[in-house]
Protein backbone atom coordinates (compact mmCIF):
# COMPACT_ATOMS: atom_id res chain seq x y z
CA UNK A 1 0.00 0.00 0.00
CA UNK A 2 1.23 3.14 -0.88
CA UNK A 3 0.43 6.57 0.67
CA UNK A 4 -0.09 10.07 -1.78
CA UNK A 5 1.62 12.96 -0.21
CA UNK A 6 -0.98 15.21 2.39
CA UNK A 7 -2.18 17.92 0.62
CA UNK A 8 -1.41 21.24 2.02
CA UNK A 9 -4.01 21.92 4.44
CA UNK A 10 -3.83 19.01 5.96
CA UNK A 11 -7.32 18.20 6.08
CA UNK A 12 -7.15 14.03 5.05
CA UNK A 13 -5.44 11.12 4.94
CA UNK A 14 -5.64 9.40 1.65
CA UNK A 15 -5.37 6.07 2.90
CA UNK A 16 -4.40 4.01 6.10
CA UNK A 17 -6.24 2.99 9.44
CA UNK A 18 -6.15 4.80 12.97
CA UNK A 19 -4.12 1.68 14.45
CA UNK A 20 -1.44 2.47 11.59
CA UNK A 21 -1.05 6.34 12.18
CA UNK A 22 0.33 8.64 15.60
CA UNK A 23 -2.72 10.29 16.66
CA UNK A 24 -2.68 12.56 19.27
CA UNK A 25 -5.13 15.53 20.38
CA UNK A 26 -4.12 18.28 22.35
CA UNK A 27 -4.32 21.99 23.80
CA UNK A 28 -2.44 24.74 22.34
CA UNK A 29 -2.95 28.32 23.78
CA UNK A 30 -3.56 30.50 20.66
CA UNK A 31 -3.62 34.16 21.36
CA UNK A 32 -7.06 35.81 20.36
CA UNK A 33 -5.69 38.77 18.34
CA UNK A 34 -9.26 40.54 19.02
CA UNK A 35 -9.06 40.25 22.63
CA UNK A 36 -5.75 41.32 23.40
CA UNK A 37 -6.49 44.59 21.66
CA UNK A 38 -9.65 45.16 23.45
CA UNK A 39 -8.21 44.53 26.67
CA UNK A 40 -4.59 45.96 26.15
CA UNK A 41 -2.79 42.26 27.14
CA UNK A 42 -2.21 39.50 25.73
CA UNK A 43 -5.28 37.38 25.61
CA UNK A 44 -4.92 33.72 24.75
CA UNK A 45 -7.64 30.78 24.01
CA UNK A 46 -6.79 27.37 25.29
CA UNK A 47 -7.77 25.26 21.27
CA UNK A 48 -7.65 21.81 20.79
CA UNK A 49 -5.33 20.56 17.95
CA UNK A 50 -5.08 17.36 16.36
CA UNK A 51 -1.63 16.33 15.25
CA UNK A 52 -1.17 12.90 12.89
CA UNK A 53 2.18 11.55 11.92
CA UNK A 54 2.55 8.36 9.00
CA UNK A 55 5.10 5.85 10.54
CA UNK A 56 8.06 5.73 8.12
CA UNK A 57 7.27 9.01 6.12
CA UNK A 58 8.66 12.43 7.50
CA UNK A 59 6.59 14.35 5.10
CA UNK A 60 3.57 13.71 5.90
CA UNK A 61 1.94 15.49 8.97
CA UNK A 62 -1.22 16.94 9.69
CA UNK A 63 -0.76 19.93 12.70
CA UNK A 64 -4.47 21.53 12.54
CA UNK A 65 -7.58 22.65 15.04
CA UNK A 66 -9.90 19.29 15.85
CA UNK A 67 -13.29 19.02 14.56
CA UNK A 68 -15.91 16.68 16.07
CA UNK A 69 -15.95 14.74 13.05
CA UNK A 70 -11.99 13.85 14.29
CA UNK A 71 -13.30 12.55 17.77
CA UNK A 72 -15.18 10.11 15.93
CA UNK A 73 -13.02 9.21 12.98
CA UNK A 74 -10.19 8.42 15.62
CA UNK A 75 -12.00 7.60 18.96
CA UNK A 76 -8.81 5.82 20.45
CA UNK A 77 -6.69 8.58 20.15
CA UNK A 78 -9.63 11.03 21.60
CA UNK A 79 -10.40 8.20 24.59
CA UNK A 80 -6.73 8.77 25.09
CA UNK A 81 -6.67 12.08 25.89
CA UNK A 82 -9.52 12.31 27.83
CA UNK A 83 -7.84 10.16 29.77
CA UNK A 84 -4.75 12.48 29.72
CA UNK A 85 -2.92 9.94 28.17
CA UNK A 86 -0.52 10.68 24.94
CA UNK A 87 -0.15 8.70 21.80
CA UNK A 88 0.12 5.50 21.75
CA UNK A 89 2.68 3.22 20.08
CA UNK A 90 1.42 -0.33 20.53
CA UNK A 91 3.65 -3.19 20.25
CA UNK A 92 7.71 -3.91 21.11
CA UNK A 93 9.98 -0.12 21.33
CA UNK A 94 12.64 -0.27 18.34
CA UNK A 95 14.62 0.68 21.75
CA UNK A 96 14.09 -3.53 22.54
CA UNK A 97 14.83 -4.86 19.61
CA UNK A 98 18.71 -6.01 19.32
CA UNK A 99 18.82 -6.07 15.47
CA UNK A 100 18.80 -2.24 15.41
CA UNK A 101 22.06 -0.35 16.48
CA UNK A 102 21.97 3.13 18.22
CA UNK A 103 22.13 4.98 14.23
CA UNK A 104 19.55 2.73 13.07
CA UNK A 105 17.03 3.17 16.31
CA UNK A 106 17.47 7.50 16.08
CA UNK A 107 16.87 6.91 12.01
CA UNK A 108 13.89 4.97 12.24
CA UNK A 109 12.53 7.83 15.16
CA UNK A 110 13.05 10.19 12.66
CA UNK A 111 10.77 8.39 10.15
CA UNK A 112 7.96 8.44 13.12
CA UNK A 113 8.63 4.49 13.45
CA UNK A 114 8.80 3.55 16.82
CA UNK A 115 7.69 0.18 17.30
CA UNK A 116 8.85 -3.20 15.49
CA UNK A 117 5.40 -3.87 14.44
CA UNK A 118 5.31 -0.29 12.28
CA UNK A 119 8.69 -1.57 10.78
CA UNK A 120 6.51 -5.09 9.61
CA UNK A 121 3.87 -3.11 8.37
CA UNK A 122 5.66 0.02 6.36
CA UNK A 123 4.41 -0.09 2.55
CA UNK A 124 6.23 -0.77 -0.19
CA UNK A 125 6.55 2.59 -1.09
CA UNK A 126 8.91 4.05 1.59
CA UNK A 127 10.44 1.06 1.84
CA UNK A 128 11.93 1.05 -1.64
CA UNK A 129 13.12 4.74 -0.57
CA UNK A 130 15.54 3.53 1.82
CA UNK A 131 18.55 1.20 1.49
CA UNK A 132 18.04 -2.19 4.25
CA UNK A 133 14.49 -0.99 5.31
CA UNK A 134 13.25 -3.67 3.11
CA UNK A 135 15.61 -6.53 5.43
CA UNK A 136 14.25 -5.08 8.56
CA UNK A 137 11.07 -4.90 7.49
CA UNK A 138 11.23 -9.20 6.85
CA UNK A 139 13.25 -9.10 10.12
CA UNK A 140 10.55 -7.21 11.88
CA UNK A 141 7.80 -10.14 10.40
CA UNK A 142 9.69 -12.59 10.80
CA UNK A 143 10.28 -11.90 14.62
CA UNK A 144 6.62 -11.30 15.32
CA UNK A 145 6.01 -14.55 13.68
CA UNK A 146 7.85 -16.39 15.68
CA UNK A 147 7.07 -14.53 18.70
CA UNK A 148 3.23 -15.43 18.29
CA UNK A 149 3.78 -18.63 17.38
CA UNK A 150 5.89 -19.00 20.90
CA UNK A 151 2.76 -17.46 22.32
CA UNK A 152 0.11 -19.86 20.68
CA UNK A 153 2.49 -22.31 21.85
CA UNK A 154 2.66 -21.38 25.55
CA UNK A 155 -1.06 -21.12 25.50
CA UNK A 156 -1.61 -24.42 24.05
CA UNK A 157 0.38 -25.93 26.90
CA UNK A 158 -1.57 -24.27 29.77
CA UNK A 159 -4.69 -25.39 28.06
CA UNK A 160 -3.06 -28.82 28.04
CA UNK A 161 -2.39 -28.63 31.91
CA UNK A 162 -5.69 -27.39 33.07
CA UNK A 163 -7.44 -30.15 31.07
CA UNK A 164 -5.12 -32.52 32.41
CA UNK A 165 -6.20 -31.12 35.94
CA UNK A 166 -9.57 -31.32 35.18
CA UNK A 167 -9.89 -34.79 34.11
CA UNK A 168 -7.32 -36.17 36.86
CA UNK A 169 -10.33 -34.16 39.59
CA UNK A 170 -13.14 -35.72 37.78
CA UNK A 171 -11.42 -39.26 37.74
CA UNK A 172 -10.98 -39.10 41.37
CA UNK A 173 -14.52 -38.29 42.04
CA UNK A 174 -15.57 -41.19 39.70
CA UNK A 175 -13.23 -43.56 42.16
CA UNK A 176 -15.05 -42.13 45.23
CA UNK A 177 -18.26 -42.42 43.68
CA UNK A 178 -17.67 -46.20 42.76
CA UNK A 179 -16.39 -46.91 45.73
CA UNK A 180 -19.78 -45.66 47.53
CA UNK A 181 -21.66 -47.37 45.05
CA UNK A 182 -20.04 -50.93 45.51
CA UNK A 183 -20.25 -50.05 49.52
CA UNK A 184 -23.87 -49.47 48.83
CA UNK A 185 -24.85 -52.46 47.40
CA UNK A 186 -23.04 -55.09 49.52
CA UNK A 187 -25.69 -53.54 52.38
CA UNK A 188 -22.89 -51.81 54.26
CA UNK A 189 -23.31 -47.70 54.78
CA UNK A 190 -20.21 -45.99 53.02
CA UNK A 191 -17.52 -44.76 55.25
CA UNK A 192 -18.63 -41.10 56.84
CA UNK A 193 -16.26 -38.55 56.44
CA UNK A 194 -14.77 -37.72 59.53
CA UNK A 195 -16.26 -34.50 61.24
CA UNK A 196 -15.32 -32.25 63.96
CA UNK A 197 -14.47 -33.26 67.21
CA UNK A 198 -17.15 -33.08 70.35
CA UNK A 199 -15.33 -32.49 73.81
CA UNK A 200 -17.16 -34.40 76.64
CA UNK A 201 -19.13 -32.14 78.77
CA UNK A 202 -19.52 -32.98 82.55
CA UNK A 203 -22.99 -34.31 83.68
């Protein structure tokens, strides 16, 4: 997939998903030209801004005022700062990922990339503009691969073990239950369970 450059304004992005961009609303005092002349000071209005940045292309940025038509086109990034949370980068830091050195890691920052999992998923386009992106970029899926596949592994096994756990309780209480069935029907009461303790009390 291949992204056209932002038009001027800033106004859309051409193509790509909210999990795929760097989304972040936020307040930005702008000074309110009007008021500061009417009242002799500076007079500023607290605005709220959208800013988006394309992992893996410096070009492209949108820096504008938020509508509420942005709230709802990118309700993660607006949940997030209601919360008074940043932008998010889901997924493992370049930072933690030992096939990058130290030029590599502040490269790839430049480019907005920040995660290994933006690396797997760059298009074709920027990747071609950059000699090695396209080798980290089968690094990068190549390492998630096998990461999930550990994970579907792991989980596998746990299932495995509480299954185990589960039959091995419900064979035991088919023993007990066989045993009080046999006790049963030789005409002999099956063993109580031993209770509490009485102390003797004194006539």
């Amino acid at each position: 997939m291949s992204l056209d450059p932002m038009p001027a304004n800033g106004q859309i992005i051409p193509q790509g998903e909210e999990r795929k961009l760097l989304v972040k609303f936020y307040n930005e005092a702008v000074k309110n030209n009007v008021q500061s002349a009417t009242q002799g000071r500076p007079i500023y209005d607290e605005i709220l801004f959208l800013e988006i940045l394309v992992p893996g292309d410096r070009n492209t940025r949108v820096n504008r005022e938020a509508t509420d038509d942005d709230k709802a086109r990118f309700p993660a990034a607006w949940s997030r700062f209601e919360r008074g949370q940043t932008v998010a980068n889901h997924g493992t830091p370049i930072d933690q990922w030992p096939v990058l050195g130290v030029r590599d890691i502040a490269e790839m920052k430049a480019m907005n990339i920040f995660t290994v999992e933006q690396i797997s998923e760059l298009p074709d386009a920027f990747v071609g503009k950059y000699v090695g992106l396209a080798t980290y970029r089968e690094q990068a899926r190549a390492y998630i691969k096998a990461a999930t596949d550990s994970a579907l592994s792991q989980k596998q096994a746990l299932e495995l073990q509480e299954r185990d756990a589960r039959i091995s309780d419900l064979e035991g209480q088919v023993k007990e239950l066989a045993v009080r069935l046999e006790a049963l029907m030789n005409g002999r009461a099956p063993a109580a369970k031993p209770g509490p303790k009485r102390e003797a009390t004194a006539a």
